[in-house]
N, C-alpha and C. Protein backbone atom coordinates (compact mmCIF):
# COMPACT_ATOMS: atom_id res chain seq x y z
N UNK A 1 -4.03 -1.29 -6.65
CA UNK A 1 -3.22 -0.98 -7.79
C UNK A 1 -3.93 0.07 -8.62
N UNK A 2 -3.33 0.78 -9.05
CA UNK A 2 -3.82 2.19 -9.95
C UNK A 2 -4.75 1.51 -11.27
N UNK A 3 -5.50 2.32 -11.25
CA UNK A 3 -6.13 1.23 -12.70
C UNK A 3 -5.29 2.05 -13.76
N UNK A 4 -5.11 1.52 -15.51
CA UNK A 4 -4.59 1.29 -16.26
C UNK A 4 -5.11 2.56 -16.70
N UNK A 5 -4.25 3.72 -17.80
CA UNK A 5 -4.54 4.93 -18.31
C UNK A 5 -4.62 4.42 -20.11
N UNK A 6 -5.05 5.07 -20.47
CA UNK A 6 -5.43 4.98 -22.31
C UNK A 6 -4.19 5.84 -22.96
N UNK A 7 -3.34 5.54 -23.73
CA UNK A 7 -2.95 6.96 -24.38
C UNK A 7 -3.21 7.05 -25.59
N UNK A 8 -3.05 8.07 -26.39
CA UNK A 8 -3.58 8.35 -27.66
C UNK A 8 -3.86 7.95 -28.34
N UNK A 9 -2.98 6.15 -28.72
CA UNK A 9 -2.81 5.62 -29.63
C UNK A 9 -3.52 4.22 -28.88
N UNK A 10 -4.04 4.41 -27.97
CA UNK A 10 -4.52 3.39 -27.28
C UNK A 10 -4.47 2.19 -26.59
N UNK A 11 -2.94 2.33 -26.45
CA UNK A 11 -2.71 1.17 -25.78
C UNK A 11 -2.62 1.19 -24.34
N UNK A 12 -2.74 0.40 -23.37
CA UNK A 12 -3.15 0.74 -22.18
C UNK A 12 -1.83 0.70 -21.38
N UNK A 13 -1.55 1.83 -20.71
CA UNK A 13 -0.12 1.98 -19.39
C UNK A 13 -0.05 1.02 -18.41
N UNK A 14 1.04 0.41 -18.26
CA UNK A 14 0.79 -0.62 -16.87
C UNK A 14 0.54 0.05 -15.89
N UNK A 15 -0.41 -0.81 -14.90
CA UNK A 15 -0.60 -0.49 -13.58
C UNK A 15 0.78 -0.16 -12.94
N UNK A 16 0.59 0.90 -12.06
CA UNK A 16 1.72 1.08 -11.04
C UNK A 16 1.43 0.96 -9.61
N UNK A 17 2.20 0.30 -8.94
CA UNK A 17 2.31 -0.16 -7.36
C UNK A 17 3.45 0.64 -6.98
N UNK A 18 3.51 1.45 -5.91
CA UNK A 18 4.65 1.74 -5.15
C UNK A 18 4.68 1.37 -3.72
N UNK A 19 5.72 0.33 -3.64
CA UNK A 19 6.13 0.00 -2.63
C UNK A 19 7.57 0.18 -1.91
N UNK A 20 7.31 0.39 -0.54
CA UNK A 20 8.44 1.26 -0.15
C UNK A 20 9.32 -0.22 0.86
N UNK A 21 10.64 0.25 0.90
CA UNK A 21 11.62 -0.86 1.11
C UNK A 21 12.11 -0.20 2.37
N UNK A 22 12.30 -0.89 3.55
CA UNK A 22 12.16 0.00 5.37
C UNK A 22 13.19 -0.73 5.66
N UNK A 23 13.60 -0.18 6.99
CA UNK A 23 14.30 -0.83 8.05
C UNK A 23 15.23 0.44 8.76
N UNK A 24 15.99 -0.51 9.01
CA UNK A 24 16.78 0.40 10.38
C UNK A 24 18.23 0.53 9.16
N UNK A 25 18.67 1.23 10.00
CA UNK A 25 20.50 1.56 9.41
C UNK A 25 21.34 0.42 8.62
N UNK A 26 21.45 0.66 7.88
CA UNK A 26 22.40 -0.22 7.39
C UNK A 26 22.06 -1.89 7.25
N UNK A 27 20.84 -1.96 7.09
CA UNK A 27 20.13 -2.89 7.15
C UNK A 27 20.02 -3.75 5.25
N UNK A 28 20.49 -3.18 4.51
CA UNK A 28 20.18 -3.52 2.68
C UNK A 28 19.33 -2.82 1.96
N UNK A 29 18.86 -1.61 2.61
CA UNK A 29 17.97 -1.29 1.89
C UNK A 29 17.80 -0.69 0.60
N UNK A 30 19.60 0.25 0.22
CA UNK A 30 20.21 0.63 -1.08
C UNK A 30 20.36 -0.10 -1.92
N UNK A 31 21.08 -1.25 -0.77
CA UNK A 31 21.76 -2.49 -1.71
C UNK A 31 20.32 -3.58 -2.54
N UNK A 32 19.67 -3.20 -1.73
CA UNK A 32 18.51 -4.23 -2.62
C UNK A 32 17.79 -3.99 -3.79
N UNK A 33 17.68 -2.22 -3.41
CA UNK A 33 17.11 -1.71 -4.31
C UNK A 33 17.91 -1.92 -5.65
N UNK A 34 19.13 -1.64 -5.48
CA UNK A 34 20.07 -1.52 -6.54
C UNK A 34 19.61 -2.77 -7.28
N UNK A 35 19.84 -3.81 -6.37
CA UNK A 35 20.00 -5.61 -6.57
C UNK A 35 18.97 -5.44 -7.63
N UNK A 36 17.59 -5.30 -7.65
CA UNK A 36 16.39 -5.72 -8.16
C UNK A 36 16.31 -4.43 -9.31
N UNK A 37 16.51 -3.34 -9.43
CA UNK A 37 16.03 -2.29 -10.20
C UNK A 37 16.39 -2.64 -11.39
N UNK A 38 16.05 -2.48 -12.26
CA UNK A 38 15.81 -2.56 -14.43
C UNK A 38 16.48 -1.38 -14.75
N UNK A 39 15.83 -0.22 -13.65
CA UNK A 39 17.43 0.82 -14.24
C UNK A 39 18.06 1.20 -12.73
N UNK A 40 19.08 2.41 -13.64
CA UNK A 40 19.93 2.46 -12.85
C UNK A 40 19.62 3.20 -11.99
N UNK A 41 19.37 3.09 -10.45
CA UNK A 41 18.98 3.55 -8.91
C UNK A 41 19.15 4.93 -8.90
N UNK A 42 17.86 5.76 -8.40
CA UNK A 42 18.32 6.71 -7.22
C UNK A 42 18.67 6.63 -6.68
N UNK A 43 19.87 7.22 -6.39
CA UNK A 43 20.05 7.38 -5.13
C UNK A 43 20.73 8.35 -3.89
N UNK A 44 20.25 8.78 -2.98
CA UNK A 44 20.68 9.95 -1.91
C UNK A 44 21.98 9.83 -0.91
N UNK A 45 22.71 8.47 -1.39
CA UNK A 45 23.76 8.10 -0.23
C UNK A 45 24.88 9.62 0.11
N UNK A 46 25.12 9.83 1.01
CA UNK A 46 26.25 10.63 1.47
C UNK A 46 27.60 9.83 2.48
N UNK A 47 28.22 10.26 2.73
CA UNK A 47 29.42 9.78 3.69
C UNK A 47 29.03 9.86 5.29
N UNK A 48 29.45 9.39 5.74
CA UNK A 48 29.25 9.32 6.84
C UNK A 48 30.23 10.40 7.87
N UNK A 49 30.46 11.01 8.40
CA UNK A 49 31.17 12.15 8.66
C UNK A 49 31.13 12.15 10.28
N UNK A 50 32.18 12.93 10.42
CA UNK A 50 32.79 12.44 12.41
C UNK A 50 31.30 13.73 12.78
N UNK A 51 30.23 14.48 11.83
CA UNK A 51 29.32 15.20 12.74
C UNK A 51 28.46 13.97 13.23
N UNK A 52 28.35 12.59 12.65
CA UNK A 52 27.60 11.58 12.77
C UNK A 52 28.07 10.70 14.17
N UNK A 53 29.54 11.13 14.44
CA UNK A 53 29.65 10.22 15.95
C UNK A 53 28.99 10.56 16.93
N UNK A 54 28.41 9.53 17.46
CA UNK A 54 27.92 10.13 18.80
C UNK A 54 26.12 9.57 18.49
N UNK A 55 26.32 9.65 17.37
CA UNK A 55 24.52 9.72 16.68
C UNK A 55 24.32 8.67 15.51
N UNK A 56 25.07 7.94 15.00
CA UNK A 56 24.72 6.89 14.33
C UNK A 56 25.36 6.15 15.25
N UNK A 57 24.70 4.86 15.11
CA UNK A 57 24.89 3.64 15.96
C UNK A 57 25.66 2.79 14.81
N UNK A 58 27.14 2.98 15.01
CA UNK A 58 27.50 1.30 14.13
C UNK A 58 27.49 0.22 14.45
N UNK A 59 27.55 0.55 15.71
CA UNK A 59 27.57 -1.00 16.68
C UNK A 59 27.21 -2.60 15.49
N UNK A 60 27.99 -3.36 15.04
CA UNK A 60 27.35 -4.17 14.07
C UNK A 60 27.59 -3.97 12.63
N UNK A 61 27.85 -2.83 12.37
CA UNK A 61 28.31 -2.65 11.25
C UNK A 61 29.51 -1.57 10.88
N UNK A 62 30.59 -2.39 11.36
CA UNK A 62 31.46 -0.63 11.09
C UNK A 62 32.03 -1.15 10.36
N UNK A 63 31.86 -1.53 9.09
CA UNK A 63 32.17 -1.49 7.65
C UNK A 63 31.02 0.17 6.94
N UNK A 64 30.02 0.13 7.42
CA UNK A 64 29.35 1.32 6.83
C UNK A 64 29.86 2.48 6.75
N UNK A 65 30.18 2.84 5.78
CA UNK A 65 30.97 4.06 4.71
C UNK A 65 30.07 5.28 4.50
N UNK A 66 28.37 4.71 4.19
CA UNK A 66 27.52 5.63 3.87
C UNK A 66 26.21 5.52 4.11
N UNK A 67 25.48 6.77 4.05
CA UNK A 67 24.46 6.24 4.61
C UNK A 67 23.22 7.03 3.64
N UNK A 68 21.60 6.45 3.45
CA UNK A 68 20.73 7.65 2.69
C UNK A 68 20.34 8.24 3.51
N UNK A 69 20.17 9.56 2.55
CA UNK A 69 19.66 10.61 3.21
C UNK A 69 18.33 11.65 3.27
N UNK A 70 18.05 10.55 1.99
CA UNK A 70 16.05 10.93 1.44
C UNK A 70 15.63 9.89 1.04
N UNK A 71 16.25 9.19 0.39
CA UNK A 71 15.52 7.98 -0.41
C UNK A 71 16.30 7.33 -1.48
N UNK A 72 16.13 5.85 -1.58
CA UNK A 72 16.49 5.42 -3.06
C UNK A 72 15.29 4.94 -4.46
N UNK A 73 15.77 5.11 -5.10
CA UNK A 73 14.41 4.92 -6.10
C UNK A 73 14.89 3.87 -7.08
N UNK A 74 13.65 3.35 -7.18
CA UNK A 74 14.62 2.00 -8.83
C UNK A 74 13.06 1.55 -9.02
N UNK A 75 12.81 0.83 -10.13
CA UNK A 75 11.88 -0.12 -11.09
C UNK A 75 12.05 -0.72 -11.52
N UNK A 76 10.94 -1.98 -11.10
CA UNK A 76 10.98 -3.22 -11.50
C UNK A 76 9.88 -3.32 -12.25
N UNK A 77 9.71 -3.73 -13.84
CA UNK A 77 8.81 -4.16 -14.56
C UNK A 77 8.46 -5.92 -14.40
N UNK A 78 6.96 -6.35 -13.88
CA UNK A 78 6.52 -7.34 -13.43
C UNK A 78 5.78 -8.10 -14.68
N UNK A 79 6.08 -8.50 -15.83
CA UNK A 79 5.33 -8.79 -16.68
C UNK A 79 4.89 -7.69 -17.65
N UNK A 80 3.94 -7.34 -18.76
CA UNK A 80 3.84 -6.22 -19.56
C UNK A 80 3.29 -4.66 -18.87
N UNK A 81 2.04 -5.07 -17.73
CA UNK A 81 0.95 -4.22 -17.45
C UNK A 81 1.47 -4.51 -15.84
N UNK A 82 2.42 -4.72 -15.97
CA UNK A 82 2.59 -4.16 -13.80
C UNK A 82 3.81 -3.82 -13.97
N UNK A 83 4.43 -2.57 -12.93
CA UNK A 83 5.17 -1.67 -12.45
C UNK A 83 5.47 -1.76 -11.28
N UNK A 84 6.79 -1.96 -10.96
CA UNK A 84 6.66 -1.50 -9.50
C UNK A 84 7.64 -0.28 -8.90
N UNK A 85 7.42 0.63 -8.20
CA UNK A 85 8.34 1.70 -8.22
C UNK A 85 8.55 1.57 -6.89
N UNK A 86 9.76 1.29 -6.35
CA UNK A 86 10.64 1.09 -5.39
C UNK A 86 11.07 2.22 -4.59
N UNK A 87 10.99 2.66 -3.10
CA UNK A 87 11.11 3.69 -2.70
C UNK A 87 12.20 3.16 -1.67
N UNK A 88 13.01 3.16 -1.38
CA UNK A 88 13.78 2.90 -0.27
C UNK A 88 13.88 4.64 0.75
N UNK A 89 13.43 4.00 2.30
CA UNK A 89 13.63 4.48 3.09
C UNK A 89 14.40 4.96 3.46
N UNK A 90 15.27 5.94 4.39
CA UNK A 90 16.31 6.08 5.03
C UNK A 90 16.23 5.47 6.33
N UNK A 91 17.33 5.03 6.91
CA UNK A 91 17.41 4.34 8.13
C UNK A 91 17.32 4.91 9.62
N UNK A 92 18.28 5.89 9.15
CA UNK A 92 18.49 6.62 10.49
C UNK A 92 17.83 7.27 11.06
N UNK A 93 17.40 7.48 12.14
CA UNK A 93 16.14 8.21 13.12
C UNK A 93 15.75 9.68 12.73
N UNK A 94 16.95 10.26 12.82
CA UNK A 94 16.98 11.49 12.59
C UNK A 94 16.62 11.81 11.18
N UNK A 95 16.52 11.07 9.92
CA UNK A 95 15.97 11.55 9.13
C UNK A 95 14.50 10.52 8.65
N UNK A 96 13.54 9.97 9.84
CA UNK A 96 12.54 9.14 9.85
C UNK A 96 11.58 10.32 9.00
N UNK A 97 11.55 11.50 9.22
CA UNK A 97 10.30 12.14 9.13
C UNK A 97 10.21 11.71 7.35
N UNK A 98 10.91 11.59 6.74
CA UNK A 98 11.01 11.52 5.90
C UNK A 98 9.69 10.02 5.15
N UNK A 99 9.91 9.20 5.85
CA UNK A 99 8.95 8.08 6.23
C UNK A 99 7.31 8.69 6.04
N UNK A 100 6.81 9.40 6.52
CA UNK A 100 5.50 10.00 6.27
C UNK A 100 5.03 9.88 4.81
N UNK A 101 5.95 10.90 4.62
CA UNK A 101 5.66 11.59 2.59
C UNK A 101 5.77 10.13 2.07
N UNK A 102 7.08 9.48 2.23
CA UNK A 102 7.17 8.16 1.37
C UNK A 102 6.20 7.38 0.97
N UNK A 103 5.68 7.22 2.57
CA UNK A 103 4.30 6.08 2.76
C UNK A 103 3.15 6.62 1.64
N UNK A 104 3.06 7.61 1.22
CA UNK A 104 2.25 8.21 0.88
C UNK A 104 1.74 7.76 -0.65
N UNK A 105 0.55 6.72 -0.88
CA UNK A 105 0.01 6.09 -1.95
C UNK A 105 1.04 4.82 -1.96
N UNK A 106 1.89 4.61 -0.74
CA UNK A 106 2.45 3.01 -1.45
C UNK A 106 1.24 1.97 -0.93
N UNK A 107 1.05 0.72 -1.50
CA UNK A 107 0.58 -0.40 -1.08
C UNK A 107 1.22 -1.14 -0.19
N UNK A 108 2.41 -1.69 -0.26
CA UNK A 108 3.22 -2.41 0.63
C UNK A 108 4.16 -2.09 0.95
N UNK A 109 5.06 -3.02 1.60
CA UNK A 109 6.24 -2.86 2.08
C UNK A 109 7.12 -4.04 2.21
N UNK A 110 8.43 -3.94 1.97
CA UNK A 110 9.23 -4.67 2.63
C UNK A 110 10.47 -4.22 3.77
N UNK A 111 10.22 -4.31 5.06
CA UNK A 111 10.73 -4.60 6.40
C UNK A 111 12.20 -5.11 5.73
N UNK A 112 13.25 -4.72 6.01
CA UNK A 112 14.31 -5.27 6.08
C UNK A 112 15.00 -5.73 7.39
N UNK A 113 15.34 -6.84 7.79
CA UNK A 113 15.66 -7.53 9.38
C UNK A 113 17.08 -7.93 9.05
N UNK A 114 18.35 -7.69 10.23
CA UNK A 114 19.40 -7.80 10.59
C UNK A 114 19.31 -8.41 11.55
N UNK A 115 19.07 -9.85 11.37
CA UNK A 115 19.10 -10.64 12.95
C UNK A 115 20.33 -10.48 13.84
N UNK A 116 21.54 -9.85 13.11
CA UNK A 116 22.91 -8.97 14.15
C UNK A 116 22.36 -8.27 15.15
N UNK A 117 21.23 -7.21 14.50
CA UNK A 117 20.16 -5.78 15.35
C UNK A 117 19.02 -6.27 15.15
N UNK A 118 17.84 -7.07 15.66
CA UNK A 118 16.89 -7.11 15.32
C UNK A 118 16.21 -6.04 15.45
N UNK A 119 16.55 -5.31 16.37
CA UNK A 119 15.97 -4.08 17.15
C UNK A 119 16.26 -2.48 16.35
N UNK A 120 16.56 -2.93 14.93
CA UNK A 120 16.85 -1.74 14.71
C UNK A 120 15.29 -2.28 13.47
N UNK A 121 14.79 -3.21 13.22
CA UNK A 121 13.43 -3.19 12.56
C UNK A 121 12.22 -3.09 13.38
N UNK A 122 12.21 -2.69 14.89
CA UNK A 122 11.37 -2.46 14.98
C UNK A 122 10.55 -1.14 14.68
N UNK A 123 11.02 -0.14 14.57
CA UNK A 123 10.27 1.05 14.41
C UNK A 123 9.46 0.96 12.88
N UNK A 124 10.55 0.05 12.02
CA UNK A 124 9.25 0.42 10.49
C UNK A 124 8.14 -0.52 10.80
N UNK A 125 8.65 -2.01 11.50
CA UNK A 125 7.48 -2.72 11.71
C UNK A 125 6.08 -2.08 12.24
N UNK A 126 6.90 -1.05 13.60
CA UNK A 126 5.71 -0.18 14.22
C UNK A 126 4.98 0.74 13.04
N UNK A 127 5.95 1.60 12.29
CA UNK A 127 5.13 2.40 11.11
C UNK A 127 3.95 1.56 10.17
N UNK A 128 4.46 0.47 10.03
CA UNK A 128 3.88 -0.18 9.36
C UNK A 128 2.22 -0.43 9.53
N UNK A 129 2.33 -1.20 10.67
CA UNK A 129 1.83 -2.02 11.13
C UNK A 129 0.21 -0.86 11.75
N UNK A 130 0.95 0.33 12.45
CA UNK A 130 0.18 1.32 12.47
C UNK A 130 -0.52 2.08 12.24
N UNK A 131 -0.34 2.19 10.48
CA UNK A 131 -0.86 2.62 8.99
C UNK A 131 -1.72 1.16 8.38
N UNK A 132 -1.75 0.66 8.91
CA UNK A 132 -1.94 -0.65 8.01
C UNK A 132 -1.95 -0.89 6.63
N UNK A 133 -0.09 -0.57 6.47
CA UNK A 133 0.14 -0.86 5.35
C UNK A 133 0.32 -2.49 5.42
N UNK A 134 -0.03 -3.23 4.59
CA UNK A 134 0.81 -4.56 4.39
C UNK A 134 2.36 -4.18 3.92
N UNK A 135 2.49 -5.63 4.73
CA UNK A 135 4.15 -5.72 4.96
C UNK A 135 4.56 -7.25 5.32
N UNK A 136 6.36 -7.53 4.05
CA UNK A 136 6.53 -8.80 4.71
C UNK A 136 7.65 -8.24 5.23
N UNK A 137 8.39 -9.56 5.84
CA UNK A 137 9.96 -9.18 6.23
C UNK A 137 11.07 -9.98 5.40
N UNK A 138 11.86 -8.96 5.32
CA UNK A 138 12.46 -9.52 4.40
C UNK A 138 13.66 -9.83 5.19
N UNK A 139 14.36 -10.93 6.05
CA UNK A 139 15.56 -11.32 6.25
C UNK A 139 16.76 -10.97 5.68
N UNK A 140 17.59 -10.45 5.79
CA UNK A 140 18.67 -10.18 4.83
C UNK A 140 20.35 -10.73 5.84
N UNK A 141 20.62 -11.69 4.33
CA UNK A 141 21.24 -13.13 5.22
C UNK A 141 22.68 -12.21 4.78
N UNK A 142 23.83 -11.43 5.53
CA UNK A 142 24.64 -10.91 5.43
C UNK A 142 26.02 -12.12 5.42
N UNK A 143 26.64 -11.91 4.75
CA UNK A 143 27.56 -12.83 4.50
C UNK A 143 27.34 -14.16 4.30
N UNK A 144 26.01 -14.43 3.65
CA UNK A 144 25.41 -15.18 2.71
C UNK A 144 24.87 -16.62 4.13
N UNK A 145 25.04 -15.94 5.52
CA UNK A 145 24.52 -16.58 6.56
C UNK A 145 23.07 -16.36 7.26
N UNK A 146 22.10 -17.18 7.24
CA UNK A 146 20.95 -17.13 7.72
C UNK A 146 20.97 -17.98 9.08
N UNK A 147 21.22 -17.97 10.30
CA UNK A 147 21.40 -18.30 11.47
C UNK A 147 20.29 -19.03 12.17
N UNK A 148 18.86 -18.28 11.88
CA UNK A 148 17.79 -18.36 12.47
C UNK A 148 16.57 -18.86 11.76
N UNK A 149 15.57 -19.57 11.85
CA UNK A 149 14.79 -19.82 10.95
C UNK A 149 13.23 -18.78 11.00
N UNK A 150 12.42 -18.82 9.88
CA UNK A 150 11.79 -17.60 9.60
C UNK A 150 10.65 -17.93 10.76
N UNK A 151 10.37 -19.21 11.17
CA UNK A 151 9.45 -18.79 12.76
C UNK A 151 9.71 -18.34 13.75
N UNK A 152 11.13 -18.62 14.14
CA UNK A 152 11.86 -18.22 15.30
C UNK A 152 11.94 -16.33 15.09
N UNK A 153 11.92 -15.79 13.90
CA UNK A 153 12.56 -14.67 13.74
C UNK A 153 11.33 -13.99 14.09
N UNK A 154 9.98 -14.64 13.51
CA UNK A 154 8.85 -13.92 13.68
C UNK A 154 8.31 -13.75 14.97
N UNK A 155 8.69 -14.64 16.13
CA UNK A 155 8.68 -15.09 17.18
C UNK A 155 8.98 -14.05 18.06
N UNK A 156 10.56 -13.73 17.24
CA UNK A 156 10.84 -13.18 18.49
C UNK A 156 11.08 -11.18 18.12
N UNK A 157 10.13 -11.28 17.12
CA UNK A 157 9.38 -9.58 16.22
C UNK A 157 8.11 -9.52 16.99
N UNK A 158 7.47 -10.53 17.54
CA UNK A 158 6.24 -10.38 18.12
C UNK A 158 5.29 -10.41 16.74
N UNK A 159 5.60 -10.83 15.28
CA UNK A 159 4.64 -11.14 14.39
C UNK A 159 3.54 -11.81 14.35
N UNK A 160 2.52 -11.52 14.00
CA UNK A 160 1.41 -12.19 13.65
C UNK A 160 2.22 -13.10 12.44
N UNK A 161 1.22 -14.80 12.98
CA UNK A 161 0.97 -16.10 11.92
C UNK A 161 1.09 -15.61 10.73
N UNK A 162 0.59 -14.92 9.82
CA UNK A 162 0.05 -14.65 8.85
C UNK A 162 1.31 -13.35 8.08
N UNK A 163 2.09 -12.89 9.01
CA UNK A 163 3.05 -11.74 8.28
C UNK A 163 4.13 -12.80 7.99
N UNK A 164 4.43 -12.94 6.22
CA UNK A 164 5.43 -13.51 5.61
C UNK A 164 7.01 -13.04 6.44
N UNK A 165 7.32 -13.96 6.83
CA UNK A 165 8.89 -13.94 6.74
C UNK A 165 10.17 -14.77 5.57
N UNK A 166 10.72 -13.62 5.01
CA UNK A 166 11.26 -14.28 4.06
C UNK A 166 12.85 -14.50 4.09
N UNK A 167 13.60 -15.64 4.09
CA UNK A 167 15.42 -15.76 4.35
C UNK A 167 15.81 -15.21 3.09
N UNK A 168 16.53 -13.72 2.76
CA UNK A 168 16.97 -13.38 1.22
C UNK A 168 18.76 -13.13 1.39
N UNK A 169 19.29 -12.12 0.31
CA UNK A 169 20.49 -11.89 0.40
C UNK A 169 19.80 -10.77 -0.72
N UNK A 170 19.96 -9.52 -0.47
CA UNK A 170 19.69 -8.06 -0.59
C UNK A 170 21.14 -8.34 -2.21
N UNK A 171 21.81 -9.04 -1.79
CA UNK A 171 22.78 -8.49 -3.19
C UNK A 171 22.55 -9.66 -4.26
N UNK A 172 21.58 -10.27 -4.37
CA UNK A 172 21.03 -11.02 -5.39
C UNK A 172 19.77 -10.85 -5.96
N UNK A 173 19.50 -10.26 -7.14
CA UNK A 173 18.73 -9.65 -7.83
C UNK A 173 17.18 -11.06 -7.58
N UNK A 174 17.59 -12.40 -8.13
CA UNK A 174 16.53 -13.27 -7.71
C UNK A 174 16.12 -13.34 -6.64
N UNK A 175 16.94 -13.33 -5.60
CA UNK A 175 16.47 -13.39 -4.18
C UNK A 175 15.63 -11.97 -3.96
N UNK A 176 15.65 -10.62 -3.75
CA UNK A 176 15.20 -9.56 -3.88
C UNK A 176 13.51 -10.13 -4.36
N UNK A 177 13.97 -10.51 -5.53
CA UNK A 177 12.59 -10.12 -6.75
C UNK A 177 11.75 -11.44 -5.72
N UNK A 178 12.06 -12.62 -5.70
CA UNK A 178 11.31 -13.30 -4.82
C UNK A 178 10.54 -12.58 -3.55
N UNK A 179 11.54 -11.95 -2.49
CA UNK A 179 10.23 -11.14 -1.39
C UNK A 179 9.59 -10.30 -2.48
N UNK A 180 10.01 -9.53 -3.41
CA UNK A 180 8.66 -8.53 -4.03
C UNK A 180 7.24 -9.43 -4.18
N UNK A 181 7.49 -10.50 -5.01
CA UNK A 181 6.63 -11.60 -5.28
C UNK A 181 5.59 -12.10 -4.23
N UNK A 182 6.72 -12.74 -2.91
CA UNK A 182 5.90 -12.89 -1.88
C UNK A 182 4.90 -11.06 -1.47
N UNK A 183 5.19 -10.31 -1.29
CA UNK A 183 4.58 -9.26 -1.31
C UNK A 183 3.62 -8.96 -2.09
N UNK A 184 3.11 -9.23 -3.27
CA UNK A 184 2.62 -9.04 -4.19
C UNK A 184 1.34 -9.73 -3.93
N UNK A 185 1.79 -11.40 -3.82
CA UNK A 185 0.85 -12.50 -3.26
C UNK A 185 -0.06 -11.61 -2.44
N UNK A 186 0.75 -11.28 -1.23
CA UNK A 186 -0.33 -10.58 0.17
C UNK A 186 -0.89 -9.76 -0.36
N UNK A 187 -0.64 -8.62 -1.19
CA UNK A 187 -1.35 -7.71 -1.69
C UNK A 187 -2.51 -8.00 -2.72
N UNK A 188 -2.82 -9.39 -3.03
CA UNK A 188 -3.69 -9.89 -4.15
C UNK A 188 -4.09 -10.21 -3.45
N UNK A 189 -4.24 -11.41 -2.59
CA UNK A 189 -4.82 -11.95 -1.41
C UNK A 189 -5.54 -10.87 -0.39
N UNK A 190 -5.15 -9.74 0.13
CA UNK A 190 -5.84 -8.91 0.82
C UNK A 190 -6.99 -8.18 0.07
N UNK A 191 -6.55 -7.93 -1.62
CA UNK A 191 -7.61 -7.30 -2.12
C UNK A 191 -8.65 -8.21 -2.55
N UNK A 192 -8.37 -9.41 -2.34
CA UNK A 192 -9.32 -10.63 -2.96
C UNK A 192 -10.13 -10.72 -1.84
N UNK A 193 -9.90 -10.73 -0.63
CA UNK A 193 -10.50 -10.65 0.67
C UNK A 193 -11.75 -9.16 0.90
């Protein structure tokens, strides 16, 4: 975590954490951000457009209308002296590169999982995991259904014991702020280590 700045008058700036919010397509990653942010979201969404057939996969979701196309941004204030600045990923392959710059000074992460596609979280897991950023997963129970339980899910991610799996719903601001929390934990715990 950034240590704390002085300003003039001397009171001290909260620490800031940026942690970035992953996954595959259409996975919650706008919607969560939105869910949890104090203000009102960046955000890069565009339409989805017939140049996209052929090359986005809806398979699973063809309710999706839109999709990002750099990033979403939002903040969550954690108490007086912690910050957290929220980066949401884009999903789609074709605009991954984007993933590099993002990563860039965050601490953690939250993995977003569509047990519909599990297979569309594997690539941030791989980013992740590769950088050794810490990272939990965040389940996101779509139509307020969680099917699978969080060992089975980790099971079958090929997770290590020790990587949090969490059952949420991306459009409930408590649920959201809970994985940040669990995230937070790992990130105190790793620096306590």
């Amino acid at each position: 975590m950034a240590g704390s700045d002085h300003t003039a008058q001397g009171i001290a700036a909260p620490d800031t954490v940026k942690i970035l919010i992953a996954g595959g397509f259409g996975v919650g990653k706008t919607t969560m951000v939105g869910s949890v942010s104090e203000i009102v979201p960046l955000r890069t969404e565009e339409p989805l457009t017939t140049a996209g057939l052929g090359v986005d996969d809806l398979d699973g979701i063809p309710e999706k209308k839109a999709t990002t196309v750099a990033l979403d941004f939002g903040r969550i204030s954690i108490g007086q002296d912690l910050v957290l600045y929220l980066f949401g990923t884009p999903g789609q392959q074709r605009f991954w590169f984007m993933w590099n710059d993002l990563a860039i000074g965050a601490l953690g992460a939250v993995v977003l999982v569509d047990v519909r596609r599990p297979e569309s979280s594997f690539a941030a897991i791989d980013f992740f995991e590769r950088r050794k950023i810490p990272f939990v997963i965040g389940v996101n129970g779509f139509y307020g259904e969680h099917p699978y339980e969080p060992d089975d899910i980790r099971e079958s991610l090929a997770l290590p014991e020790n990587t949090p799996v969490l059952l949420f719903d991306a459009r409930e601001r408590t649920s959201c702020r809970d994985v940040l929390i669990a995230l937070l934990d790992q990130l105190i715990a790793a620096s306590a280590r």
